[in-house]
Protein backbone atom coordinates (compact mmCIF):
# COMPACT_ATOMS: atom_id res chain seq x y z
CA UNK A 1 102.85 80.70 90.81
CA UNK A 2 104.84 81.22 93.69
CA UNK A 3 107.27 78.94 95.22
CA UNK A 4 109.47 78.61 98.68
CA UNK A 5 113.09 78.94 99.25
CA UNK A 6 112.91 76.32 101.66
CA UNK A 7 114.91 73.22 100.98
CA UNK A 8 112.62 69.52 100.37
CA UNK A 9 109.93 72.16 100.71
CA UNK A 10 107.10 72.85 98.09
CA UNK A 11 104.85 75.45 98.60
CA UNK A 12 101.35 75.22 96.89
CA UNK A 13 100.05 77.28 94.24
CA UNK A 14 98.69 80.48 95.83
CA UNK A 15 100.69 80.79 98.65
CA UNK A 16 104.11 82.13 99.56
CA UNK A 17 106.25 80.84 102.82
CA UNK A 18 108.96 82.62 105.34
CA UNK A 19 112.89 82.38 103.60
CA UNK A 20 113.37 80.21 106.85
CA UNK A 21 111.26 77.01 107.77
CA UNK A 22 109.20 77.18 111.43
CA UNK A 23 110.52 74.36 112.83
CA UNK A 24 107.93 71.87 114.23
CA UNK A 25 105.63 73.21 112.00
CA UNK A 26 103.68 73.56 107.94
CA UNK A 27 103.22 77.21 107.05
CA UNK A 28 102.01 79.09 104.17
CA UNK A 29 100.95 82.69 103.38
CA UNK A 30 98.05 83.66 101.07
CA UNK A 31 97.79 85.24 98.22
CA UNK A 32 94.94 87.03 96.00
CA UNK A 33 94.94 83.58 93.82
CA UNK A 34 91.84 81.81 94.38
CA UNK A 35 90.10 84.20 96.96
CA UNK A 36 86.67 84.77 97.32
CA UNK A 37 84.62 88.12 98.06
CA UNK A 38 83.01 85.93 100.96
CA UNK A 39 86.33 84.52 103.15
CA UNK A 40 83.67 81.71 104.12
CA UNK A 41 83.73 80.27 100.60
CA UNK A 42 87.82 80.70 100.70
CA UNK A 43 88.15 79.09 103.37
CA UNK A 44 85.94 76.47 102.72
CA UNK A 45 87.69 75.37 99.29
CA UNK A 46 91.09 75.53 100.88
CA UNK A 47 88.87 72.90 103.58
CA UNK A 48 88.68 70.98 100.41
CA UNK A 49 92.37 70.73 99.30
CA UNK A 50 94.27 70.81 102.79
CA UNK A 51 91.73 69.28 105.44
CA UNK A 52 90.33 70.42 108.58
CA UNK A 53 90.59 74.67 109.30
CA UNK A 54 89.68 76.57 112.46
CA UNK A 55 89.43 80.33 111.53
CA UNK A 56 88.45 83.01 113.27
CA UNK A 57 85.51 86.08 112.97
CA UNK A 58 88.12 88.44 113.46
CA UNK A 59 87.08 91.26 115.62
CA UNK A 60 89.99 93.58 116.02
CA UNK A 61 90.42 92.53 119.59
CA UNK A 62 92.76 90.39 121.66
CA UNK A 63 90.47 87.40 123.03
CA UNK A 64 92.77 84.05 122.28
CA UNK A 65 90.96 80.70 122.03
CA UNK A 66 92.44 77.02 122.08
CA UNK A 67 90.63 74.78 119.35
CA UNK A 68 90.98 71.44 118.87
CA UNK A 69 88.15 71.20 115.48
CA UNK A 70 88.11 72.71 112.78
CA UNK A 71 85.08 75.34 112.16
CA UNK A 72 84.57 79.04 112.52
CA UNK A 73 85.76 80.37 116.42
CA UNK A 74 83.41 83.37 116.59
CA UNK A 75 85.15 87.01 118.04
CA UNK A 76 88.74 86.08 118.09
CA UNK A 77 91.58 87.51 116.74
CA UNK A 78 94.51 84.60 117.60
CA UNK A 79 94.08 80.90 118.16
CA UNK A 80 95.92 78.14 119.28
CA UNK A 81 96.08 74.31 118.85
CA UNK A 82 98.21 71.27 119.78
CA UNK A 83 96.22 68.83 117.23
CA UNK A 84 98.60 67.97 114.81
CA UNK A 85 96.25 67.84 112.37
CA UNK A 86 93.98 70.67 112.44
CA UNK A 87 95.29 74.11 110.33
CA UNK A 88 94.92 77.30 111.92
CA UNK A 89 93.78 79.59 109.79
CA UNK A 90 93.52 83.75 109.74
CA UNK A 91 92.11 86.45 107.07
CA UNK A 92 94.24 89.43 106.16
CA UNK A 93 94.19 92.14 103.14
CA UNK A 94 96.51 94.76 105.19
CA UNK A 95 96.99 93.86 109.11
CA UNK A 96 99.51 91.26 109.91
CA UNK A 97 99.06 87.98 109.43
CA UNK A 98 101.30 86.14 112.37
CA UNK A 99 102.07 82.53 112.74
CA UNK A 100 103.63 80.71 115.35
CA UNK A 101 105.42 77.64 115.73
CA UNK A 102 106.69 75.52 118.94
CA UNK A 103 107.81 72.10 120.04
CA UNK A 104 104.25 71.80 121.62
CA UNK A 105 101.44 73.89 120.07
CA UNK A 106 101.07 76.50 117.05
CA UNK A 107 99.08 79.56 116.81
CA UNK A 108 97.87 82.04 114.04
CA UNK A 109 97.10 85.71 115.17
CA UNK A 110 95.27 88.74 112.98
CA UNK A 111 97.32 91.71 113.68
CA UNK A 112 95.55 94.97 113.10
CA UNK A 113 96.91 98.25 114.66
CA UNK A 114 93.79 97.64 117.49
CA UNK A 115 94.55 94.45 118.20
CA UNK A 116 98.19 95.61 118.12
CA UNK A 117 97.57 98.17 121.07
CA UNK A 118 95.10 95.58 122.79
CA UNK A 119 99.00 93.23 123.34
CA UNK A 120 97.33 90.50 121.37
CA UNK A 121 100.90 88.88 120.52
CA UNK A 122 102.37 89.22 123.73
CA UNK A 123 99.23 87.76 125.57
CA UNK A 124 99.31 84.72 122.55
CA UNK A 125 103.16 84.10 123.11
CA UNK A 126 102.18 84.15 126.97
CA UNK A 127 99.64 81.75 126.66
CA UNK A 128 101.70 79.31 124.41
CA UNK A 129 104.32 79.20 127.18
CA UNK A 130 101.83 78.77 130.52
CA UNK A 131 99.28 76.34 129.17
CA UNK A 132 102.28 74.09 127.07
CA UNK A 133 104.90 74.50 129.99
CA UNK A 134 107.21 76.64 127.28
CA UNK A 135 109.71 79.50 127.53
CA UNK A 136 109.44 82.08 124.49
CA UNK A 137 112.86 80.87 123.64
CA UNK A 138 111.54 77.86 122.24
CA UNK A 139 109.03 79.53 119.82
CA UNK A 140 109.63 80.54 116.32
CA UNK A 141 107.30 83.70 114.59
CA UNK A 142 106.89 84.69 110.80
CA UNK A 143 104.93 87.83 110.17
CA UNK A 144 103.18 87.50 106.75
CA UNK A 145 102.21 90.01 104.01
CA UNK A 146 101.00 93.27 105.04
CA UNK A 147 100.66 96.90 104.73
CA UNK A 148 104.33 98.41 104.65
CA UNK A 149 105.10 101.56 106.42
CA UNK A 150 105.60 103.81 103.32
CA UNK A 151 101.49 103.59 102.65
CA UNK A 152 100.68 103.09 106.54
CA UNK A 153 99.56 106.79 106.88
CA UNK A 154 98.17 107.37 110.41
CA UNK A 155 97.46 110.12 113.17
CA UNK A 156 100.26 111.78 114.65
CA UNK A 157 98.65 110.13 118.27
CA UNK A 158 99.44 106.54 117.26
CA UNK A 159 103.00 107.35 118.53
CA UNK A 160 101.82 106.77 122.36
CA UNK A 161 99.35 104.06 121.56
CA UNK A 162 101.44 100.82 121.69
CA UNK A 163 103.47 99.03 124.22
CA UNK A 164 106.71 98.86 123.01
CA UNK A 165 110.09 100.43 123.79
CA UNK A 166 110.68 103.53 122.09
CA UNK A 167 107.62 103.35 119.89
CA UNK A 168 108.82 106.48 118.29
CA UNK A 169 111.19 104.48 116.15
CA UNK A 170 108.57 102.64 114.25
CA UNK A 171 106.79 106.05 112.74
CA UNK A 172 108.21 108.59 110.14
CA UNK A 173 107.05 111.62 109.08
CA UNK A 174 104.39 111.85 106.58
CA UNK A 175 105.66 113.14 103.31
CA UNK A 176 102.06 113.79 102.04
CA UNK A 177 101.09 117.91 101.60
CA UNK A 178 99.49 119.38 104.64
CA UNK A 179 99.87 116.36 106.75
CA UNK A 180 103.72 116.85 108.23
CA UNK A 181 102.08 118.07 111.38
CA UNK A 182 99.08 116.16 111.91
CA UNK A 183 100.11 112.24 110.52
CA UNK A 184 102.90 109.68 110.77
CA UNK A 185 103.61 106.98 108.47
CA UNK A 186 103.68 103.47 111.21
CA UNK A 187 105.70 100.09 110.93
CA UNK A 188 103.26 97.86 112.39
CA UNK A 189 105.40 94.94 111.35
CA UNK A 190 108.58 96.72 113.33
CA UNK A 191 106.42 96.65 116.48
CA UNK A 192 105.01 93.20 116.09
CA UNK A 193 108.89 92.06 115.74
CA UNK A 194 109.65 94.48 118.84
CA UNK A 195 106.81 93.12 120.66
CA UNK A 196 107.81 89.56 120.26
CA UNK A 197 111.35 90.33 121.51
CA UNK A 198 110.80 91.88 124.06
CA UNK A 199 107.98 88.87 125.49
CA UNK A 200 111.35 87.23 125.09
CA UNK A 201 111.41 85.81 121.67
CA UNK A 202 115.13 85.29 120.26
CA UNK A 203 115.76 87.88 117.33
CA UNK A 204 116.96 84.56 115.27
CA UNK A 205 113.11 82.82 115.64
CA UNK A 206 111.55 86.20 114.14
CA UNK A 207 110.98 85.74 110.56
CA UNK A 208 109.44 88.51 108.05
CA UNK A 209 108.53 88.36 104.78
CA UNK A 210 108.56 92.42 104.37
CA UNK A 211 105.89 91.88 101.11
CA UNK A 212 103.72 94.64 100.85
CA UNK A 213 99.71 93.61 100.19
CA UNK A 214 99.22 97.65 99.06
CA UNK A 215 102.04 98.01 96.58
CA UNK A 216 101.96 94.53 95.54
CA UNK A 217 98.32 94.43 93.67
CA UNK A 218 99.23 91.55 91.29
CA UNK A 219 99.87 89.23 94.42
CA UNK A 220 97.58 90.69 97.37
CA UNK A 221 94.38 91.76 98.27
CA UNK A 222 94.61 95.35 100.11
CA UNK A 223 91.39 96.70 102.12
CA UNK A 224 93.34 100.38 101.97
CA UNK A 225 93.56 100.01 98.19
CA UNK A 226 90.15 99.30 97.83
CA UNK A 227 89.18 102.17 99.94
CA UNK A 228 90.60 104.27 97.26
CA UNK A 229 88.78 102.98 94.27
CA UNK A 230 92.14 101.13 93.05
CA UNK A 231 90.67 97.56 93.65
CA UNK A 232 87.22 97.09 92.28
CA UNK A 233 86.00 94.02 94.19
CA UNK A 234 87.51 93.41 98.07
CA UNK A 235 88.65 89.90 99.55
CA UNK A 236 90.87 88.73 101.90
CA UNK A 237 94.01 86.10 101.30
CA UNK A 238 94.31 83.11 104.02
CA UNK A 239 97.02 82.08 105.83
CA UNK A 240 97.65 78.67 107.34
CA UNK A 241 99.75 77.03 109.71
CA UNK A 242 99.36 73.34 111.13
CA UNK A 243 101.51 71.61 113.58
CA UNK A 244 103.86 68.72 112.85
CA UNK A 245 103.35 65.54 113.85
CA UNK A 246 105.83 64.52 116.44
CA UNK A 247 108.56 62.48 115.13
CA UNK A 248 108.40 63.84 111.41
């Protein structure tokens, strides 16, 4: 059972939460506990115990949809609300799971490399500001569990891929025989975070929890570690984020 470092804060069994607090906001991160080979049935339990959930068929993309019910929100990969009451919900086991929090609206993003090079946080943290009358100084961003760069083996290419200042400073070389040459080991996190500044986002709103879902296997579900044979069944953890009523 995992619990936050946030004071008057209780997170819920299953779930882990950013050091800092999103203002305006209620945030958790999933976990492995209580997930379901179908993410239908997880989400519909969590339905159960927190109330109403929009969540996404994630598509590896970078469409963005407002929702204002709960329900599935079919070939998106970030969404956005203002109902103070509805959770936002996405499905990760090694992308980034990304939630955002403002005086006006909250959003929750699935971050794969694809969606990554597709600007799907910079277009979200666009949107956010234009259709709430915001400036990206007045939102706050945790990045959730994910793949860490040490097991994030990918082609040598993905150096060029993303738009980001000197992307070269988010891959390594690959210390794996007969790969030096050909692969690169990538911080997607690192870009997310560079991303986010550079839409404007103040270093102090970006929040990481810099957990690993690959090395971690106790505590996440992995989709890289199944690949391998290391994980016998495959499932994805939820994470949440609703926004706060005014006033509270």
């Amino acid at each position: 059972m995992l619990y936050a470092e946030h004071p008057h804060t209780h997170t819920p069994s299953g779930f882990i939460t950013a050091r800092s607090p999103l203002p305006y906001a209620q945030h958790i991160f999933g976990t492995r506990e209580g997930t379901h080979a179908n993410s239908t049935e997880t989400v519909r339990a969590l339905a159960e115990r927190f109330g109403a959930i929009a969540h996404m068929h994630q598509v590896h993309g970078n469409r963005v949809a407002m929702v204002e019910h709960g329900g599935l929100v079919p070939e998106t990969d970030a969404i956005i609300t203002a109902a103070p009451e509805l959770w936002l919900a996405v499905k990760t086991a090694d992308c980034v799971p990304i939630l955002i929090s403002s005086p006006r609206a909250v959003a929750a993003i699935h971050a794969g490399w694809r969606s990554t090079e597709q600007n799907i946080l910079p277009k979200t943290i666009g949107l956010l500001c234009t259709e709430f009358n915001q400036t990206p100084e007045d939102l706050h961003l945790a990045l959730g569990p994910c793949l860490s760069q040490p097991h994030f083996e990918v082609e040598a290419t993905f150096q060029h891929r993303f738009t980001v200042r000197q992307p070269e400073r988010f891959f390594s070389p690959s210390a794996k025989p007969g790969h030096e040459e050909s692969h690169v080991m990538m911080d997607l996190a690192g870009i997310l975070r560079a991303q986010a500044h550079e839409a404007g986002m103040l270093d102090i709103h970006l929040h990481s929890l810099a957990r690993c879902t690959y090395a971690e296997a106790a505590t996440f579900n992995s989709y890289r570690r199944f690949q391998q044979g290391k994980d016998a069944h495959y499932a994805t953890q939820v994470s949440l984020i609703r926004r706060q009523p005014e006033g509270l």
